[in-house]
PDB file of N, CA and C in Angstrom:
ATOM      1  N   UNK A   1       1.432  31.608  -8.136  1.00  0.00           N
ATOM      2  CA  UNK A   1       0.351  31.736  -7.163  1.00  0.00           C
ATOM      3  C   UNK A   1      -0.370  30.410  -7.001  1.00  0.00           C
ATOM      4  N   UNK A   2      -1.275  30.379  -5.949  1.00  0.00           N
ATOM      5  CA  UNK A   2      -1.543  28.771  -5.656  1.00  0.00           C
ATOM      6  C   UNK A   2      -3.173  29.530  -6.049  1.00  0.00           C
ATOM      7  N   UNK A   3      -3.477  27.969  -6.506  1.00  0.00           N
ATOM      8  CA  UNK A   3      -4.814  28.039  -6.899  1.00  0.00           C
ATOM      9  C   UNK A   3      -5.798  29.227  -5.921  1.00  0.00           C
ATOM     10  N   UNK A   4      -5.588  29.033  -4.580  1.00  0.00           N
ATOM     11  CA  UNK A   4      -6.703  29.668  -3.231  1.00  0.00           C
ATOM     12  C   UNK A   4      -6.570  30.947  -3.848  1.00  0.00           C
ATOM     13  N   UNK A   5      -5.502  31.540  -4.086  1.00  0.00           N
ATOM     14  CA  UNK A   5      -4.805  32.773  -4.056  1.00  0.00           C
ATOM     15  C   UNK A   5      -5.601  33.473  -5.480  1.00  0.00           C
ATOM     16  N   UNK A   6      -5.471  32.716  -6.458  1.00  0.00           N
ATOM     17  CA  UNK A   6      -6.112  33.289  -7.725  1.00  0.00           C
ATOM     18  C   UNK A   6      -7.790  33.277  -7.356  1.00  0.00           C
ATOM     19  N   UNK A   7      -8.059  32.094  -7.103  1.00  0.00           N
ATOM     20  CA  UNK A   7      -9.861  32.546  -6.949  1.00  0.00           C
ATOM     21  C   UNK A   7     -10.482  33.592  -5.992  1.00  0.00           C
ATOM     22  N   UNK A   8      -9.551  33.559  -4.554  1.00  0.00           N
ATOM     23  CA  UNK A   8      -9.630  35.005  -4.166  1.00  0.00           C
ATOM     24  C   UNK A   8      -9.521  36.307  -4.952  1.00  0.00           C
ATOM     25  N   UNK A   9      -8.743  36.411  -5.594  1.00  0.00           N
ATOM     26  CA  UNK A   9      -8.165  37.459  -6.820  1.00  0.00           C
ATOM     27  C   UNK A   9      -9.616  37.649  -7.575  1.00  0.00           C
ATOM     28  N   UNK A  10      -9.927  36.560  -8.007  1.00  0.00           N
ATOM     29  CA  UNK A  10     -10.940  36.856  -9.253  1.00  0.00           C
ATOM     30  C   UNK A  10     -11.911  36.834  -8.205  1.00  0.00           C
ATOM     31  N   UNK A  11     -12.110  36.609  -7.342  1.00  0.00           N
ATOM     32  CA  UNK A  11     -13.769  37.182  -6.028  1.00  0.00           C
ATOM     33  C   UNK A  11     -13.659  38.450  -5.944  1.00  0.00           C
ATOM     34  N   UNK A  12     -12.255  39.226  -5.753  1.00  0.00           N
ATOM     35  CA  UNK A  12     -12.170  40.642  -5.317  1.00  0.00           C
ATOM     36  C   UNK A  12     -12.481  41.144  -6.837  1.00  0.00           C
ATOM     37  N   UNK A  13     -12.453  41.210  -8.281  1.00  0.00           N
ATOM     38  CA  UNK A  13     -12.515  41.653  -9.516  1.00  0.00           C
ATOM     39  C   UNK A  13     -13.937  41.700  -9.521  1.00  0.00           C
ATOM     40  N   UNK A  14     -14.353  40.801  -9.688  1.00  0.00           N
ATOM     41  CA  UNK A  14     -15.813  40.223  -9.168  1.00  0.00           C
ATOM     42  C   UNK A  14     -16.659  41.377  -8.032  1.00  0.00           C
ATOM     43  N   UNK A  15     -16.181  41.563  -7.055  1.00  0.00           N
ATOM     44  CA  UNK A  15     -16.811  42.267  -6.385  1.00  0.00           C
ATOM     45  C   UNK A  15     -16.568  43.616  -6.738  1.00  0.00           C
ATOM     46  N   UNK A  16     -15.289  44.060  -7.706  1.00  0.00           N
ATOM     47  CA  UNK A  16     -15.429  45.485  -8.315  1.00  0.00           C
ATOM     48  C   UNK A  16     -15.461  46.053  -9.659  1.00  0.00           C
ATOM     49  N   UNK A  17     -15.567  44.408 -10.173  1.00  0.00           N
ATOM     50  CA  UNK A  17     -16.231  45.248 -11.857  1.00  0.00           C
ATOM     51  C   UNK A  17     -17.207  44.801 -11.937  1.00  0.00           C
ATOM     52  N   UNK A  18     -18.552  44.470 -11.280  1.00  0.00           N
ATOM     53  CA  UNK A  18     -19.554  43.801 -11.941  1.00  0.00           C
ATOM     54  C   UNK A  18     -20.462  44.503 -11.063  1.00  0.00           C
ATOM     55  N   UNK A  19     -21.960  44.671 -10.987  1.00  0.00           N
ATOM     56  CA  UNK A  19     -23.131  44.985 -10.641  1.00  0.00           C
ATOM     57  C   UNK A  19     -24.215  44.117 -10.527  1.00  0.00           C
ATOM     58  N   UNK A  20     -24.651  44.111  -9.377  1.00  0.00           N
ATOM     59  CA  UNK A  20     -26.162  43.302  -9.088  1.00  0.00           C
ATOM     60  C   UNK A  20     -26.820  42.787 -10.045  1.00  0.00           C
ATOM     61  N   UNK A  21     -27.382  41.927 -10.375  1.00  0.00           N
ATOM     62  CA  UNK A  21     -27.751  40.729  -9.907  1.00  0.00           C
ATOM     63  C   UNK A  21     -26.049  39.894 -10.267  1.00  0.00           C
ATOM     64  N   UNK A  22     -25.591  40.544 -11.326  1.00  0.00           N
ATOM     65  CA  UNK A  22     -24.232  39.415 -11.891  1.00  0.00           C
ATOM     66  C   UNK A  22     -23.321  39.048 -10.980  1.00  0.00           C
ATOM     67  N   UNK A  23     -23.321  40.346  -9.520  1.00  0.00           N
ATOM     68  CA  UNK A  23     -22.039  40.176  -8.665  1.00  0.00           C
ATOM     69  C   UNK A  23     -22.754  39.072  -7.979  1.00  0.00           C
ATOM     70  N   UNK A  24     -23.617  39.052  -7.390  1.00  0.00           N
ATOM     71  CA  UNK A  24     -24.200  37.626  -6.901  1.00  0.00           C
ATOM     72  C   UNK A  24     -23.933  36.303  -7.287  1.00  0.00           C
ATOM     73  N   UNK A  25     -24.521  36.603  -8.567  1.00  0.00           N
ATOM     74  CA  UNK A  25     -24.493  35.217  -9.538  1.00  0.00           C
ATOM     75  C   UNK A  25     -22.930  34.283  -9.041  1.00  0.00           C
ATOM     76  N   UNK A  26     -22.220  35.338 -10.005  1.00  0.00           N
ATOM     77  CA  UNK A  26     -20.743  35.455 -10.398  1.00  0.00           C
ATOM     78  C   UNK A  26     -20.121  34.610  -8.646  1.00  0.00           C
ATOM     79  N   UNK A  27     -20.294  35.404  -7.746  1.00  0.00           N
ATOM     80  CA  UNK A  27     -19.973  34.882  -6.784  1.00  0.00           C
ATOM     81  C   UNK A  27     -20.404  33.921  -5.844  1.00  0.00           C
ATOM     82  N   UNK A  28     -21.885  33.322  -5.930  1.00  0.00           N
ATOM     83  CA  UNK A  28     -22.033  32.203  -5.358  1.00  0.00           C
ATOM     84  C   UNK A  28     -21.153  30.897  -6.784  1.00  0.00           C
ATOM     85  N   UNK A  29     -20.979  31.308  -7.838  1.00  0.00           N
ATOM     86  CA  UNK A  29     -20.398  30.032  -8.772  1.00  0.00           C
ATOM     87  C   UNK A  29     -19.224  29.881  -7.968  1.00  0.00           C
ATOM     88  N   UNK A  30     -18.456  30.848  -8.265  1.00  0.00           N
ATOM     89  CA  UNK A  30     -17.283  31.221  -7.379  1.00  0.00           C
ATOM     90  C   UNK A  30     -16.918  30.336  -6.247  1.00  0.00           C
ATOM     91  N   UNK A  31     -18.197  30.646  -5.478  1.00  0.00           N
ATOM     92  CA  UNK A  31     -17.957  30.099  -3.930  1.00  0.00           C
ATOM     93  C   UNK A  31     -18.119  28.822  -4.072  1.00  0.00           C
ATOM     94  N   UNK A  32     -18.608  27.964  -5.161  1.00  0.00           N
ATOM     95  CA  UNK A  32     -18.455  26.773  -5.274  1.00  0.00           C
ATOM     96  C   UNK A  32     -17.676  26.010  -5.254  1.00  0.00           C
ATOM     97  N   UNK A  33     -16.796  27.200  -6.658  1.00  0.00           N
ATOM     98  CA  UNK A  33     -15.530  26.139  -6.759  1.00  0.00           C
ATOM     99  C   UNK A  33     -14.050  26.219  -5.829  1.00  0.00           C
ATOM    100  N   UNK A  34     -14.861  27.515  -4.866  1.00  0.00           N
ATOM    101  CA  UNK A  34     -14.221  27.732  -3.782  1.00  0.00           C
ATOM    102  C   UNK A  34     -13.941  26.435  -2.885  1.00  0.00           C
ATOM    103  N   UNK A  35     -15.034  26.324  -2.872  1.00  0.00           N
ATOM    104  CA  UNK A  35     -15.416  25.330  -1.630  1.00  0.00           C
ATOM    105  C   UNK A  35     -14.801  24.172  -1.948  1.00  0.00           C
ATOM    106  N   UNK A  36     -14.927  23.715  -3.320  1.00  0.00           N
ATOM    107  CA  UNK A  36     -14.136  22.029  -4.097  1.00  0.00           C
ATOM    108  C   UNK A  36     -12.658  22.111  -4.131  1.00  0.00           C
ATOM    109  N   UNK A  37     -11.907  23.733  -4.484  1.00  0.00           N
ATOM    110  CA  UNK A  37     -10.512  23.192  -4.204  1.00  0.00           C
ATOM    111  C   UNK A  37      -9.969  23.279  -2.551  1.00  0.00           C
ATOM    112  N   UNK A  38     -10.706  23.806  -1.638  1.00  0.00           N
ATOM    113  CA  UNK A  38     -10.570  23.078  -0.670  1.00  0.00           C
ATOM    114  C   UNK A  38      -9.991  22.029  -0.154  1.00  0.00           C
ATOM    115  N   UNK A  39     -11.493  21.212  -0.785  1.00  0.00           N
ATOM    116  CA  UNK A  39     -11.470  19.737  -0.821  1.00  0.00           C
ATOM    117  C   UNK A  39     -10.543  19.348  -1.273  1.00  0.00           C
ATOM    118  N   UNK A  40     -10.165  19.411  -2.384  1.00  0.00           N
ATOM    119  CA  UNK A  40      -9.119  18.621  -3.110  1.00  0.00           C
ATOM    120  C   UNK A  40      -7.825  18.669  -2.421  1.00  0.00           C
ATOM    121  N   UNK A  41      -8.157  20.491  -1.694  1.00  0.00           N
ATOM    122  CA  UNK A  41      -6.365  20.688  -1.315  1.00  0.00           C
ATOM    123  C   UNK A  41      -5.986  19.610  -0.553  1.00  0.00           C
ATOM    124  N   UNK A  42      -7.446  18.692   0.275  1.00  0.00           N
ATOM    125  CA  UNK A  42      -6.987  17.967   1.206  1.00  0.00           C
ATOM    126  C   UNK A  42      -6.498  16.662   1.061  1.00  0.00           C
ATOM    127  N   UNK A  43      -6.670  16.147  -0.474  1.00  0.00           N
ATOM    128  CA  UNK A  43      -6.511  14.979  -0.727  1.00  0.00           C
ATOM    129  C   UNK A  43      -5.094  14.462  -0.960  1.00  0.00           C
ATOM    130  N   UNK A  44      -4.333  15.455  -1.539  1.00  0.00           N
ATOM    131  CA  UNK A  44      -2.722  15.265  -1.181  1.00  0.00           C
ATOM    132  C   UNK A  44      -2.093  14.668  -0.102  1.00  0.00           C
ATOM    133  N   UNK A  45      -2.877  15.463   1.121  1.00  0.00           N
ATOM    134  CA  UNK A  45      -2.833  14.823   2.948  1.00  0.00           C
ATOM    135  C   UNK A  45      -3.273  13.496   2.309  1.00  0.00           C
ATOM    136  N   UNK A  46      -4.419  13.284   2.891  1.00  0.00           N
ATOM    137  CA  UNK A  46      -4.770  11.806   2.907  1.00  0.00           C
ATOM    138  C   UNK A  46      -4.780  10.785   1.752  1.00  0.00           C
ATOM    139  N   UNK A  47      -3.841  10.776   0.855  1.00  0.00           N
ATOM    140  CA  UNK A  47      -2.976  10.376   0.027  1.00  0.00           C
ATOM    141  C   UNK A  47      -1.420   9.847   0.155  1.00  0.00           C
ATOM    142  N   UNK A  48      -1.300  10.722   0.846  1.00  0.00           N
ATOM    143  CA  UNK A  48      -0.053  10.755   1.740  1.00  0.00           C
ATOM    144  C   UNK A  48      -0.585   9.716   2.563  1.00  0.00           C
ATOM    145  N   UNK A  49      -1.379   9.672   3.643  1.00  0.00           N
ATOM    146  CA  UNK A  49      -1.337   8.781   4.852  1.00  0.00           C
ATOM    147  C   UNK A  49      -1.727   7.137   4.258  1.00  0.00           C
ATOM    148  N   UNK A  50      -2.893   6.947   3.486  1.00  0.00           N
ATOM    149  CA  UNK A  50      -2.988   6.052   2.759  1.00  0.00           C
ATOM    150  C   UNK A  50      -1.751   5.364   1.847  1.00  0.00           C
ATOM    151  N   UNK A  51      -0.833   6.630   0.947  1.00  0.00           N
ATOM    152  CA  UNK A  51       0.519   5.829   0.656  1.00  0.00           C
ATOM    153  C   UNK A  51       1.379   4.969   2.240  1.00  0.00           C
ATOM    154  N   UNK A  52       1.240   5.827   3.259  1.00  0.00           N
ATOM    155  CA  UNK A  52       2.169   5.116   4.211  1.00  0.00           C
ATOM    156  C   UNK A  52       1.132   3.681   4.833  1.00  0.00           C
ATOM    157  N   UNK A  53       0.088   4.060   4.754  1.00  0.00           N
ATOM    158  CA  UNK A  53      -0.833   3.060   5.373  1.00  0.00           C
ATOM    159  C   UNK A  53      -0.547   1.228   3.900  1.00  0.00           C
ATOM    160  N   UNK A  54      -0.957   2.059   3.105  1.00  0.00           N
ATOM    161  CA  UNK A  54       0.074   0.355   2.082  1.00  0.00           C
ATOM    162  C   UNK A  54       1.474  -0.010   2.039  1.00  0.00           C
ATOM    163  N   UNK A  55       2.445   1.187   2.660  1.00  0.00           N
ATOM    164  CA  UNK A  55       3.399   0.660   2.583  1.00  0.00           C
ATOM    165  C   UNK A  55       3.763   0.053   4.646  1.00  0.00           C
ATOM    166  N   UNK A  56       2.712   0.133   4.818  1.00  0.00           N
ATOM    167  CA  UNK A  56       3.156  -0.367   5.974  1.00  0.00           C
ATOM    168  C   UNK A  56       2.564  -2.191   6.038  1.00  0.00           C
ATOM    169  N   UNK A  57       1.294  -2.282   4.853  1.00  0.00           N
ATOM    170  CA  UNK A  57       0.983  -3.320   4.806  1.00  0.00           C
ATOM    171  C   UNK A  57       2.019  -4.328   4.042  1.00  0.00           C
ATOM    172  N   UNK A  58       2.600  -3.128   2.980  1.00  0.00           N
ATOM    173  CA  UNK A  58       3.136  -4.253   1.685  1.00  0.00           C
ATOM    174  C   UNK A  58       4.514  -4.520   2.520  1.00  0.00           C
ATOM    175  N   UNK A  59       4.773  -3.695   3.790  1.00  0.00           N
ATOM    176  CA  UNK A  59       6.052  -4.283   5.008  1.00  0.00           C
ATOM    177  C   UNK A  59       5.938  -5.548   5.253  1.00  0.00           C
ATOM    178  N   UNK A  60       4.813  -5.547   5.873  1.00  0.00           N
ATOM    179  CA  UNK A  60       4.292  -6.606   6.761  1.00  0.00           C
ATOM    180  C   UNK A  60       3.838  -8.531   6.151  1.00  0.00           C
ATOM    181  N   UNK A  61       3.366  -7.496   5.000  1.00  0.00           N
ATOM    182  CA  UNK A  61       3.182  -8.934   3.787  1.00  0.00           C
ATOM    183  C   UNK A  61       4.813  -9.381   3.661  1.00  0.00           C
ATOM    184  N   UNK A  62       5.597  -8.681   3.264  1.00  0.00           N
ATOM    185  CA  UNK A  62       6.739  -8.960   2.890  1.00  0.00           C
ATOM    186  C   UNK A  62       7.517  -9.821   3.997  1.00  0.00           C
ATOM    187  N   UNK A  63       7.570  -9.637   4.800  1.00  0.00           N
ATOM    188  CA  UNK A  63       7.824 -10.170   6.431  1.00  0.00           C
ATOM    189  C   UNK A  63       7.675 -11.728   6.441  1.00  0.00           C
ATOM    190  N   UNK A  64       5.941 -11.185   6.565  1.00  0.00           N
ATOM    191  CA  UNK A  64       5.552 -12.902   7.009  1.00  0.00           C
ATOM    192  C   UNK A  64       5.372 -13.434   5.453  1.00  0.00           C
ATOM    193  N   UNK A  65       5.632 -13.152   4.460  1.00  0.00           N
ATOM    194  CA  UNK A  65       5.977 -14.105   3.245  1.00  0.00           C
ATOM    195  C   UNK A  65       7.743 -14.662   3.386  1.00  0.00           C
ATOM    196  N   UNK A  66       8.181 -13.524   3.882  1.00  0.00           N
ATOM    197  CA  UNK A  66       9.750 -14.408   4.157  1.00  0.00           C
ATOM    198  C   UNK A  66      10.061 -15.164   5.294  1.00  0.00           C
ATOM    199  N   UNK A  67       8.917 -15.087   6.467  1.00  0.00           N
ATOM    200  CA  UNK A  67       8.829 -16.396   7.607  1.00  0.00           C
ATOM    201  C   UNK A  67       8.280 -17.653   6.916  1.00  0.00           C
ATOM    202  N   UNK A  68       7.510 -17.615   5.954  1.00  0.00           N
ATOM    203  CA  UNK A  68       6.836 -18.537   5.281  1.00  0.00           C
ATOM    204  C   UNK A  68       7.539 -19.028   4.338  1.00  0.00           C
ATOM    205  N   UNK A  69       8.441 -18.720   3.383  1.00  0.00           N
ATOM    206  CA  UNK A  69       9.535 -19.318   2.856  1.00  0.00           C
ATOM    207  C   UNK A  69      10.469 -19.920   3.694  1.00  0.00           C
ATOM    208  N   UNK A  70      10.879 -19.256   5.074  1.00  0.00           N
ATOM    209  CA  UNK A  70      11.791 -19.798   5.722  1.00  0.00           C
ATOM    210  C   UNK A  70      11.376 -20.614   6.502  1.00  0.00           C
ATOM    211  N   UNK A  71      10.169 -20.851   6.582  1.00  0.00           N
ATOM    212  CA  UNK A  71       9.425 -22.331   7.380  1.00  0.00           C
ATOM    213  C   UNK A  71       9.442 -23.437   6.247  1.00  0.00           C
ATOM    214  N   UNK A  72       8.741 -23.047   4.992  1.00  0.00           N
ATOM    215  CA  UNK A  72       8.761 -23.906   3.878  1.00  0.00           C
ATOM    216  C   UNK A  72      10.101 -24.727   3.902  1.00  0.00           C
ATOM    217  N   UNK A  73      11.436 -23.781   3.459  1.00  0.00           N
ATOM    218  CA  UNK A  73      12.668 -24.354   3.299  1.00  0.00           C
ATOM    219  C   UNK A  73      13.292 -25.111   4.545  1.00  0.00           C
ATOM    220  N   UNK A  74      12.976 -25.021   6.028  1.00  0.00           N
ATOM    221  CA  UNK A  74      12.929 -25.813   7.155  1.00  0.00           C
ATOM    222  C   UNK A  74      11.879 -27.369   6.899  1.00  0.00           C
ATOM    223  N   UNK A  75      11.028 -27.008   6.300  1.00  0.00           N
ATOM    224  CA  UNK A  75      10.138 -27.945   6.424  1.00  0.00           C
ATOM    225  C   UNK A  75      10.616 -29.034   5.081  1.00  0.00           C
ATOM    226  N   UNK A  76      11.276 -28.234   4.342  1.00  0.00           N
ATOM    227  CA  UNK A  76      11.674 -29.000   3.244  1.00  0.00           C
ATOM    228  C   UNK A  76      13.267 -29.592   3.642  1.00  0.00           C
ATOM    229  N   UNK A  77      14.032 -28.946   4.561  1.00  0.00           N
ATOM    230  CA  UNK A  77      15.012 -29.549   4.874  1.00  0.00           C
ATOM    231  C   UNK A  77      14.932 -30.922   5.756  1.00  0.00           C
ATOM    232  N   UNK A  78      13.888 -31.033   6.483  1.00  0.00           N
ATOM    233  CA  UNK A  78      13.586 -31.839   7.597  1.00  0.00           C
ATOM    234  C   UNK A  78      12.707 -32.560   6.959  1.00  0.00           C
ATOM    235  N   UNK A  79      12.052 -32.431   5.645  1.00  0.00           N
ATOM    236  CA  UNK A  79      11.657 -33.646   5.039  1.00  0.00           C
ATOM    237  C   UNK A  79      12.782 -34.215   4.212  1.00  0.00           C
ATOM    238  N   UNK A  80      13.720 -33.715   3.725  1.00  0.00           N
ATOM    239  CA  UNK A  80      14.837 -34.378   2.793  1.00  0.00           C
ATOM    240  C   UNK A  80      15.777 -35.351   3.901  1.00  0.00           C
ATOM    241  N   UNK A  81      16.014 -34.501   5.319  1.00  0.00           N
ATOM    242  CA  UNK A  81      16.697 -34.994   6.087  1.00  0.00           C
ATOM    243  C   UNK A  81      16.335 -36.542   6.545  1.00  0.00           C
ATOM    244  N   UNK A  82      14.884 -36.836   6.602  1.00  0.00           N
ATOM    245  CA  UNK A  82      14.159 -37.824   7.184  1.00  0.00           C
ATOM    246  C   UNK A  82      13.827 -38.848   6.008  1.00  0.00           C
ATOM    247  N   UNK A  83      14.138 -38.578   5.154  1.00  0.00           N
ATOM    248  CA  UNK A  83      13.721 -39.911   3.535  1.00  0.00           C
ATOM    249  C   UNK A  83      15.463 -39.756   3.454  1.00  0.00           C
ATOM    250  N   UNK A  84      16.445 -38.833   3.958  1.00  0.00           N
ATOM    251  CA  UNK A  84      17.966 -39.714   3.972  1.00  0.00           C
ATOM    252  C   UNK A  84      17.859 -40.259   4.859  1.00  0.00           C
ATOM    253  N   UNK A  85      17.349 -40.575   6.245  1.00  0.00           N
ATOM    254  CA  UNK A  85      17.705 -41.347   7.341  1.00  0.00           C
ATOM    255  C   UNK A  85      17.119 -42.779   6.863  1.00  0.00           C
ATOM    256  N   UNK A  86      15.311 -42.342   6.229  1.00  0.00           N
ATOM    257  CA  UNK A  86      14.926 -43.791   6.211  1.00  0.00           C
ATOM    258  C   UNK A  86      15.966 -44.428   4.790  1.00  0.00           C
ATOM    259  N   UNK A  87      16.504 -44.117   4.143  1.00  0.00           N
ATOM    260  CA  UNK A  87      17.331 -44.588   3.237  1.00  0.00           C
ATOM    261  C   UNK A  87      18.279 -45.396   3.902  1.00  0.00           C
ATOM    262  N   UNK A  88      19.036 -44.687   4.652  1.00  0.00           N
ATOM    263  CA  UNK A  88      20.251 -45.086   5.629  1.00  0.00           C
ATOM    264  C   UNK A  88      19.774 -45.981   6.357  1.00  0.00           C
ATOM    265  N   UNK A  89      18.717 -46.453   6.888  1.00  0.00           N
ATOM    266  CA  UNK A  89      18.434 -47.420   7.694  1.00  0.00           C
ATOM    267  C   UNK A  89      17.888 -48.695   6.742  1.00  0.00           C
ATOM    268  N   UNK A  90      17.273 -48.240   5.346  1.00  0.00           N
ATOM    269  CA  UNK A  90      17.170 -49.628   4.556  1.00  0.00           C
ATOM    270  C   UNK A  90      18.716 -50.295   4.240  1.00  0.00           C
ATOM    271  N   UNK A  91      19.277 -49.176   3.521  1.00  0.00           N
ATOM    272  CA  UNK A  91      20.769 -49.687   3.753  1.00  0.00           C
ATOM    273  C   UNK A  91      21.454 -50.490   4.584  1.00  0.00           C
ATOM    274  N   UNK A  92      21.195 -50.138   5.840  1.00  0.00           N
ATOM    275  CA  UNK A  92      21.814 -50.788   6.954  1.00  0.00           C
ATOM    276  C   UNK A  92      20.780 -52.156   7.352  1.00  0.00           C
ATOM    277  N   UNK A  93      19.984 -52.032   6.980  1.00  0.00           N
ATOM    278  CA  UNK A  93      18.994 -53.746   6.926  1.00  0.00           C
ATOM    279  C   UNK A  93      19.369 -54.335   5.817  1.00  0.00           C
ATOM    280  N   UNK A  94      19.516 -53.781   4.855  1.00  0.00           N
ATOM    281  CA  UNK A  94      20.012 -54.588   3.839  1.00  0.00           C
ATOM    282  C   UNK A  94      21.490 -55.256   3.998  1.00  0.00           C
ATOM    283  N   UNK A  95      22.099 -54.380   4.243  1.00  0.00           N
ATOM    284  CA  UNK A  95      23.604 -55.175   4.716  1.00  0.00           C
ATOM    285  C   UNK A  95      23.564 -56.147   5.953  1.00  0.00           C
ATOM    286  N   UNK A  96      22.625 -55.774   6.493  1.00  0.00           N
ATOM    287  CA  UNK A  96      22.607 -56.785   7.808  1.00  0.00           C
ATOM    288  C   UNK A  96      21.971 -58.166   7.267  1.00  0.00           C
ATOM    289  N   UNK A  97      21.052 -58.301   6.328  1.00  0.00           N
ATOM    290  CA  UNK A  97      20.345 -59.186   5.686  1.00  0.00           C
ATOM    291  C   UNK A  97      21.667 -60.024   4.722  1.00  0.00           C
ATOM    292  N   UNK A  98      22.208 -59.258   4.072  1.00  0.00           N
ATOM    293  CA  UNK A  98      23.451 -60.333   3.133  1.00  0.00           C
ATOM    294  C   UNK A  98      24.454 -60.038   3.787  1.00  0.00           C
ATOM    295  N   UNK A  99      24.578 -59.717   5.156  1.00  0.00           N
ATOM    296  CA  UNK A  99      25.463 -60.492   6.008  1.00  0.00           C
ATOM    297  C   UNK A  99      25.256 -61.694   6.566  1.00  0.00           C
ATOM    298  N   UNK A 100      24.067 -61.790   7.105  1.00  0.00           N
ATOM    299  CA  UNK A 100      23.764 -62.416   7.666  1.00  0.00           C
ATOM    300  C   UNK A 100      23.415 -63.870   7.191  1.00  0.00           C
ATOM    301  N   UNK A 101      22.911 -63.812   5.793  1.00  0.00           N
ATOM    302  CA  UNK A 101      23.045 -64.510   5.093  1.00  0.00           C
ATOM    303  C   UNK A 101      24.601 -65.707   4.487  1.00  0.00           C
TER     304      UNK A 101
END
């Protein structure tokens, strides 16, 4: 039985083994904790939406952290590429220099 189902159960016992003032009592406590698993029933839901709501962020992080590596490693290719060119061009002054010589 689900929780709703039993505290109903024990409201109806409540309303037929007990007598005034206690059936009162008995049943506004009741209706309290009536009222809180309610609540709670609802937090499963929006638990749920909040799990999809981070996994839609920890998507998105994931994404643009792998555009950002793949700019990094562009940016690191095109700096390696450009300290081989200026290499290649001291080279080629240098040979032109003890040629020329």
């Amino acid at each position: 039985m689900k929780i709703m189902e039993h505290l109903n159960r024990l409201d109806n016992l409540i309303v037929e083994n007990t007598a005034p003032p206690t059936t009162s009592k008995l049943r506004n406590y009741l209706s309290a904790i009536i009222e809180q698993a309610e609540t709670e029933g609802d937090l499963p839901d929006a638990m749920a939406r909040k799990d999809a709501e981070h996994a839609q962020t920890v998507a998105a992080l994931q994404a643009e952290n792998a555009m950002l590596k793949k700019k990094v490693a562009e940016d690191s290719f095109w700096e390696d590429l450009k300290k081989e060119e200026e290499n290649y061009q001291a080279i080629l002054r240098s040979k032109m220099l003890n040629h020329n010589v």
